[in-house]
Every structure is written in structure tokens, then in C-alpha cells.
Protein backbone atom coordinates (compact mmCIF):
# COMPACT_ATOMS: atom_id res chain seq x y z
CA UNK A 1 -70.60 11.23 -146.94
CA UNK A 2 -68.78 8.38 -148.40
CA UNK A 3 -67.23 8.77 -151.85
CA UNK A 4 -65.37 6.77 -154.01
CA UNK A 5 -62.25 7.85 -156.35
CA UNK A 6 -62.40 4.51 -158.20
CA UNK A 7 -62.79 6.65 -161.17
CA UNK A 8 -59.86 8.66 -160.80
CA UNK A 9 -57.53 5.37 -160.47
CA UNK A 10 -59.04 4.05 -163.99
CA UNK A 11 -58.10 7.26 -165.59
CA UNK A 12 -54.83 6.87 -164.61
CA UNK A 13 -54.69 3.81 -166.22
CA UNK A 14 -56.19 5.04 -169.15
CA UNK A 15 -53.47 8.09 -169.14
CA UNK A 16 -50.59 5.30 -169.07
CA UNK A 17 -49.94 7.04 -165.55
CA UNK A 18 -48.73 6.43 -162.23
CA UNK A 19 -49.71 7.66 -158.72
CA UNK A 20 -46.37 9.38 -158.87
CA UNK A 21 -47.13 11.07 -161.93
CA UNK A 22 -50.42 12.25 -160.37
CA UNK A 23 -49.04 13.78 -157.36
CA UNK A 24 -46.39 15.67 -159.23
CA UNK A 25 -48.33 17.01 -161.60
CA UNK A 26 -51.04 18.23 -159.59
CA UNK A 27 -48.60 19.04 -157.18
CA UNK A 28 -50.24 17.19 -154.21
CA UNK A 29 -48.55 15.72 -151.14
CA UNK A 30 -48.04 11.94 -150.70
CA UNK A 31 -50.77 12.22 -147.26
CA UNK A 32 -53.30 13.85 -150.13
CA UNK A 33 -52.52 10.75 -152.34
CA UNK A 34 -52.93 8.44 -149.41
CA UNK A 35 -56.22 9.40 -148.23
CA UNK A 36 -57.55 8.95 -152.06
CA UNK A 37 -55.88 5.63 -151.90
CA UNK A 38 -58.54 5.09 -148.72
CA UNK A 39 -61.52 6.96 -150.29
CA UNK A 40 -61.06 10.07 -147.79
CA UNK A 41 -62.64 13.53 -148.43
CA UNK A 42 -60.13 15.70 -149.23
CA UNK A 43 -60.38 19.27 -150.09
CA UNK A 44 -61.95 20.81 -153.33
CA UNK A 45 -59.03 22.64 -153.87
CA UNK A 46 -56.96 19.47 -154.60
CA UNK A 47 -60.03 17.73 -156.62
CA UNK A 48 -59.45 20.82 -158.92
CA UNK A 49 -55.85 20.71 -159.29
CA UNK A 50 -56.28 16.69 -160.06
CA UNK A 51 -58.71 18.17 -162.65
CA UNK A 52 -56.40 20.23 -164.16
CA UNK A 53 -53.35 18.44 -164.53
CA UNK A 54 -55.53 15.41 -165.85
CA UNK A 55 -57.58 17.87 -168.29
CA UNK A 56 -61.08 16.26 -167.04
CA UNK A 57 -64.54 17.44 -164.88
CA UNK A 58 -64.25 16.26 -160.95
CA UNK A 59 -67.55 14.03 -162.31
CA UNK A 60 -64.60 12.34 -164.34
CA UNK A 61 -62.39 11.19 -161.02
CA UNK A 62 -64.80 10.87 -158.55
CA UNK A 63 -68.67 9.84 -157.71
CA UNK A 64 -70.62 10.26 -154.28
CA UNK A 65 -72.11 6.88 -152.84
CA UNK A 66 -74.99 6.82 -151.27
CA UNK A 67 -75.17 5.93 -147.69
């Protein structure tokens, strides 16, 4: 199911923050942060924990494209 996190990188933008800032903050390892980069799946747990450290809904950093 391919997904794209384009949303997540223009919220970072909008935050005045880096990918750095992200992973630190949400406490997620450079691999995790790599495979968003590439529009991987990665776990729910870690799409919650971006949630949380950027105070939005997982509608707000991501979006499933259709195939």
C-alpha cells in the first residue's frame, strides 16, 4: 500500500523544524527517519509518537495513495 509522508515534511516546515528536531523529539531512530524520507511503512507506534511530539492527527503527516 503505497503512502506518502509529504505532509509530514510540510509541517515541519511550517513548525520552523528540522528532521533532527523530529527524530529527537519523537524519539525515533535515524533508519525510522530514513524510510519516511523514502515513503516506507513504518510502524503505527512511531506515526503516534510523530503525532505527539508534533501535537497533530496521523491524517495531519501522512495520506494513503491509491494504487
Amino acid at each position: 500500500m503505497p503512502v506518502s509522508y509529504n505532509k509530514l515534511w510540510k509541517l515541519l516546515i511550517d513548525k520552523n523544524m528540522k528532521r533532527t528536531d523530529l527524530r529527537e523529539s519523537a524519539k525515533i531512530s535515524t533508519g525510522t527517519l530514513a524510510k519516511l524520507g523514502k515513503n516506507q511503512g513504518v510502524s503505527t507506534d512511531v506515526l503516534v509518537r510523530i503525532c505527539r511530539a508534533l501535537e497533530c492527527d496521523i491524517g495531519d503527516i501522512m495520506e494513503v495513495l491509491p494504487e
